[in-house]
C-alpha atoms as a PDB file:
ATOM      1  CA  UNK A   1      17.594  18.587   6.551  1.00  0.00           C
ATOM      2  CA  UNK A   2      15.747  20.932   3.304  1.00  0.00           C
ATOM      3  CA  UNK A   3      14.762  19.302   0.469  1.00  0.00           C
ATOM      4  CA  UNK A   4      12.707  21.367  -2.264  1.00  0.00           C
ATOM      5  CA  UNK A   5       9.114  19.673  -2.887  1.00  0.00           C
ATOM      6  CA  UNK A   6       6.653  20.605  -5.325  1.00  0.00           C
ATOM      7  CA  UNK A   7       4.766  23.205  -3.229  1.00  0.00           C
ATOM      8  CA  UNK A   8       7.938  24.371  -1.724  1.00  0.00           C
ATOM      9  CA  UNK A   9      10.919  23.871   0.843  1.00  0.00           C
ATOM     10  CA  UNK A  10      10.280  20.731   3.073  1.00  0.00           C
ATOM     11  CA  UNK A  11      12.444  20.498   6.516  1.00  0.00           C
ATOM     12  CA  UNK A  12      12.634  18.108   9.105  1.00  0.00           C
ATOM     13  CA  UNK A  13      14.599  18.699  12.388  1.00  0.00           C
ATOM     14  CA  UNK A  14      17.216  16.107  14.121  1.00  0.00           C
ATOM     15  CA  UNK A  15      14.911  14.176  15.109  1.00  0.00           C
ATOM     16  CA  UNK A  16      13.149  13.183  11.508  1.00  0.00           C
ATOM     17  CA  UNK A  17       9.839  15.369  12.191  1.00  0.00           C
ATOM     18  CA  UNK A  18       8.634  17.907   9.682  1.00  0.00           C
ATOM     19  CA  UNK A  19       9.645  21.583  10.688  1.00  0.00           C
ATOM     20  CA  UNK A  20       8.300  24.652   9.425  1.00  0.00           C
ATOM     21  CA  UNK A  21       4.746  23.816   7.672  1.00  0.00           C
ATOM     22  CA  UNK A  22       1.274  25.157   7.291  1.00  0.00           C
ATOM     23  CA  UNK A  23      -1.652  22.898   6.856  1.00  0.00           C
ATOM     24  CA  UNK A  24      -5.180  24.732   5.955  1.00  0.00           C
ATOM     25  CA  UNK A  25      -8.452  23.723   7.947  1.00  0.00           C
ATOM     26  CA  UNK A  26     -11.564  23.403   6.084  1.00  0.00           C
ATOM     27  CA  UNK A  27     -15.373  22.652   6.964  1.00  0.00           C
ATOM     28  CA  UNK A  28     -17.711  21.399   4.606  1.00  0.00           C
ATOM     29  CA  UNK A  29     -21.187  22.414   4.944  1.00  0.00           C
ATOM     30  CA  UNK A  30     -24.164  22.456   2.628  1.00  0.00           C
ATOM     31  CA  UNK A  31     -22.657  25.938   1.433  1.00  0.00           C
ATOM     32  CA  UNK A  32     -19.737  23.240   0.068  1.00  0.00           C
ATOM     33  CA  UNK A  33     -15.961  23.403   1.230  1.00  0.00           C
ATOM     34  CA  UNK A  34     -14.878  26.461   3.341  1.00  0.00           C
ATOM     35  CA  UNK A  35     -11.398  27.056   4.963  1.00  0.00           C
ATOM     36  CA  UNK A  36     -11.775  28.517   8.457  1.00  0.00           C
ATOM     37  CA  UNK A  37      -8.168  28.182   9.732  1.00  0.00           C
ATOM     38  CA  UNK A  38      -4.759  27.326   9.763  1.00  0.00           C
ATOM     39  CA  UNK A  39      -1.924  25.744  11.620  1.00  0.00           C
ATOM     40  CA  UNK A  40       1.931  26.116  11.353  1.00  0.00           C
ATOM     41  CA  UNK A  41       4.530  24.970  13.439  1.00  0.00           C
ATOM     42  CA  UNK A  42       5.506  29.157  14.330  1.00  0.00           C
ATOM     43  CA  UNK A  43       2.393  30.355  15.237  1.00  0.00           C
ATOM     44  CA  UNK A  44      -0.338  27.687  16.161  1.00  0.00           C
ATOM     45  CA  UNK A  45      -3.336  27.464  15.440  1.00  0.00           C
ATOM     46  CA  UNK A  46      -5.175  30.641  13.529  1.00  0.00           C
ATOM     47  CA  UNK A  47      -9.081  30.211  13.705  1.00  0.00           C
ATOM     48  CA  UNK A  48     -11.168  32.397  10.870  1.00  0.00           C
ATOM     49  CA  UNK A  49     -14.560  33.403  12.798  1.00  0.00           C
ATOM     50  CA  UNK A  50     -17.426  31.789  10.747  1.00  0.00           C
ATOM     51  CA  UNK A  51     -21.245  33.744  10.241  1.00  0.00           C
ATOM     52  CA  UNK A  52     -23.545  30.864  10.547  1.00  0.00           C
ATOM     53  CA  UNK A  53     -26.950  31.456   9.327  1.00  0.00           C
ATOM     54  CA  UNK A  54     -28.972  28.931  11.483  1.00  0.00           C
ATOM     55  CA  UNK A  55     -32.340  30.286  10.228  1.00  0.00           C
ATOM     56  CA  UNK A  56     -33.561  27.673   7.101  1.00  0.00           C
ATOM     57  CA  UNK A  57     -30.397  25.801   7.429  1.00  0.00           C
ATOM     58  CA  UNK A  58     -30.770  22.468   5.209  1.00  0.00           C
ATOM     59  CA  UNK A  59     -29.706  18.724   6.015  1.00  0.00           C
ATOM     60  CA  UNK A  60     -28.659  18.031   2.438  1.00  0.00           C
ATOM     61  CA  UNK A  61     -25.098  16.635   3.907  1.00  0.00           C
ATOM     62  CA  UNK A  62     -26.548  14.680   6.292  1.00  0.00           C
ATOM     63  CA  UNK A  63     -25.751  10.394   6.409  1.00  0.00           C
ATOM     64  CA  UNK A  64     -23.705  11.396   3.724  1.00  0.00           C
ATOM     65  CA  UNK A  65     -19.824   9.637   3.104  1.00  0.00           C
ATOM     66  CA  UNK A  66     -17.153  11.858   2.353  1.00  0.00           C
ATOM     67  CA  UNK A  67     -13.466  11.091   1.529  1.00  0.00           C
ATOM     68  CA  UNK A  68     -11.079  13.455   3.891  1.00  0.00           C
ATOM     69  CA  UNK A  69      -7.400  14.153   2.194  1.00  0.00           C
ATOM     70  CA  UNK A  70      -4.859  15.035   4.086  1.00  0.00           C
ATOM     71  CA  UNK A  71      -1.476  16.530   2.700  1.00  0.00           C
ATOM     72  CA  UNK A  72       1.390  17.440   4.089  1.00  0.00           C
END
């Protein structure tokens, strides 16, 4: 089954799971909100090497709460 969503084509095979998607992978740091990879159904997972500078890094995120959305 295709439908047509907002961002695109949505499938699902026979057996009602989604087919054929990407979702993005981010990290948030004190540097703020950084995508370092993807995953889709094809391919897997595809993982964006990071340079962390470790020297004078800061705790400002630390005991913080943050709200996670995920969309598919």
């Amino acid at each position: 089954t295709e439908i047509r969503g907002l961002t695109g084509p949505i499938k699902f095979h026979t057996g009602g799971f989604r087919s054929d998607f990407a979702v993005d992978i981010f990290n948030v740091n004190e540097k703020g909100i950084e995508s370092v990879g993807m995953w889709n159904s094809t391919s897997g997972l595809e993982w964006r090497p990071q340079i962390t500078d470790a020297v004078g890094s800061s705790n400002a995120i630390a005991n913080q709460t943050f709200k996670v959305l995920i969309s598919l």
